[in-house]
Protein backbone atom coordinates (compact mmCIF):
# COMPACT_ATOMS: atom_id res chain seq x y z
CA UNK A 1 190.53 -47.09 255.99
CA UNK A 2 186.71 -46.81 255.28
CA UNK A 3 184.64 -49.57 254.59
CA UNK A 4 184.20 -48.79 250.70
CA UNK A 5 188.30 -48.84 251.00
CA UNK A 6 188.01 -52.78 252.35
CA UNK A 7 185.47 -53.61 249.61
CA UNK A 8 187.79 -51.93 247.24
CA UNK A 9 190.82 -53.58 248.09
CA UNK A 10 188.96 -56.94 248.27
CA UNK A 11 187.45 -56.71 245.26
CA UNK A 12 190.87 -56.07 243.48
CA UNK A 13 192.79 -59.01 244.90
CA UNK A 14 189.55 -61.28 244.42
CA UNK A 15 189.93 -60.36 240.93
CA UNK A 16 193.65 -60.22 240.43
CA UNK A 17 193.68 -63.90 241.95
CA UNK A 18 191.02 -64.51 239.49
CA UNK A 19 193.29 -63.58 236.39
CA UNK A 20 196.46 -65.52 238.21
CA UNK A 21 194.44 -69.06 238.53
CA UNK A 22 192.71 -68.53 234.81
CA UNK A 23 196.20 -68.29 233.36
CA UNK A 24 198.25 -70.10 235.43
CA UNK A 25 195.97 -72.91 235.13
CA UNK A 26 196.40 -72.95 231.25
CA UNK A 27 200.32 -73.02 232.08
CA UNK A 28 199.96 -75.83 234.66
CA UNK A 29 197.65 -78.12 232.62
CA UNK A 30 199.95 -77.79 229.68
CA UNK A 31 203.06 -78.38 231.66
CA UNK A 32 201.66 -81.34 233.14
CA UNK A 33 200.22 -84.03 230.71
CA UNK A 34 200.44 -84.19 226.75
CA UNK A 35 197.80 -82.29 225.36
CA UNK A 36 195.60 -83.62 222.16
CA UNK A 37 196.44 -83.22 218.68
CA UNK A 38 193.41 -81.52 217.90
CA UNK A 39 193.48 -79.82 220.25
CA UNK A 40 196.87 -78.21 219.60
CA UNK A 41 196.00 -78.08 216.46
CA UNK A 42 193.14 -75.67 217.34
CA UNK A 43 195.31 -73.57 219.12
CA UNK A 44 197.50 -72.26 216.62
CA UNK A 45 194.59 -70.35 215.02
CA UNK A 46 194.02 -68.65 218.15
CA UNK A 47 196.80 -65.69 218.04
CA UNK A 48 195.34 -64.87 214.26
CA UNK A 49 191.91 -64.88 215.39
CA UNK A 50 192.32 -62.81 218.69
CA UNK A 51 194.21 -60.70 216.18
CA UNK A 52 191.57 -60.49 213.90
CA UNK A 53 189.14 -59.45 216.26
CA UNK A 54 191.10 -56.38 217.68
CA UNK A 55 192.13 -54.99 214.40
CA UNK A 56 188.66 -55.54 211.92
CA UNK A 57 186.72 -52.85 214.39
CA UNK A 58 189.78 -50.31 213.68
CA UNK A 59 188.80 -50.87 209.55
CA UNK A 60 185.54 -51.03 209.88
CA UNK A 61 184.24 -48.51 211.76
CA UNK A 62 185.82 -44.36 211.51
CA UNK A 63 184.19 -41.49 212.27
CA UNK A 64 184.52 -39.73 209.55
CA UNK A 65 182.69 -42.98 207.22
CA UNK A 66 181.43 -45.61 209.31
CA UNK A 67 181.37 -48.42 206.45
CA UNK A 68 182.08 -47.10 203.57
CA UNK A 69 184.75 -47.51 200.35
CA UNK A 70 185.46 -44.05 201.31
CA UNK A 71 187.21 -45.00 204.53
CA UNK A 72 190.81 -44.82 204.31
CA UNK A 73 191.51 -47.85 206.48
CA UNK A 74 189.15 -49.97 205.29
CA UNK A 75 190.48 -49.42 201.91
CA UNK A 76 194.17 -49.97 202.98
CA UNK A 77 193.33 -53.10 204.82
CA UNK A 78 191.31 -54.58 201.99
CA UNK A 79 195.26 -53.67 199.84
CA UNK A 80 197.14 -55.43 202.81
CA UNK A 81 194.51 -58.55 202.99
CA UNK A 82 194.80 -59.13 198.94
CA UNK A 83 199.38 -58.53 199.64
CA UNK A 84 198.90 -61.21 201.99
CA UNK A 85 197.08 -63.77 200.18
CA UNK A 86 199.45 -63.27 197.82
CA UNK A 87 202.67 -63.16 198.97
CA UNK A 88 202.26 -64.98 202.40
CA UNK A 89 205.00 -62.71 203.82
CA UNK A 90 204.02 -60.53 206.99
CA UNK A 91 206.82 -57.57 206.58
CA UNK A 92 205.77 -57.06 202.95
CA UNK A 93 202.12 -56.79 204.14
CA UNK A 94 202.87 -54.11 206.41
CA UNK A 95 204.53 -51.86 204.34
CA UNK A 96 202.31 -52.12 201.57
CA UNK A 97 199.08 -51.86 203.85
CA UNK A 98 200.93 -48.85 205.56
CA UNK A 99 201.88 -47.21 202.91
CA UNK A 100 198.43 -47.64 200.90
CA UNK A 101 197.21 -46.12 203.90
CA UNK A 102 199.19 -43.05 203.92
CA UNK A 103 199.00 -42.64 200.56
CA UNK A 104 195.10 -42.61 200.65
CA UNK A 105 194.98 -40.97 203.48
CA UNK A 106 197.27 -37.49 202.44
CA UNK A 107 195.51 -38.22 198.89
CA UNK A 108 192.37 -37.85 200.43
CA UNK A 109 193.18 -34.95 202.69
CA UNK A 110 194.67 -32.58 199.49
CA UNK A 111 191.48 -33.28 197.36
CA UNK A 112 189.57 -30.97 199.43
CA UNK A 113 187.19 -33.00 201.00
């Protein structure tokens, strides 16, 4: 093994024990004492938000129409946001915001543009 191999390898289990302590930590301190009320109550926005902030850049941004009305997945996102709000049921959302999708998308494709 050469020396950049040693630095490698150290610098992989410095930062895999990094990632183990950082969650376990979460999983210890919860296991251990009662946590707040606010504080839970914080917490259950978190899977939405982290979510949230994985999926908007997909509807935002395309290469064919960086923010635009003319972008199919912004369009079929905006549909699946307003099915939502409405209905407040999460199968119902995806099929309509997958199928607006589609739909827009072949649409868009067969009018020649």
């Amino acid at each position: 093994m050469t020396e950049d191999d040693v630095q490698l390898w150290g610098m992989m289990m410095v930062i895999g024990l990094g990632t183990f302590m950082l969650r376990f930590s979460f999983i210890w301190l919860f296991g251990r004492g009662k946590v707040r009320p606010e504080i839970e109550q914080m917490l259950k926005f978190v899977p939405a938000s982290v979510l949230a902030a994985l999926a908007l850049p997909a509807f935002i941004f395309s290469s064919s129409a960086p923010f635009s009305f003319t972008n199919p997945r912004l369009l079929a996102g905006l549909v699946a946001a307003m099915v939502a709000w409405r209905s407040r049921n999460v199968l119902l959302t995806i099929v309509i915001g997958m199928a607006t999708l589609w739909l827009i998308t072949n649409l868009y494709s067969f009018s020649g543009t």
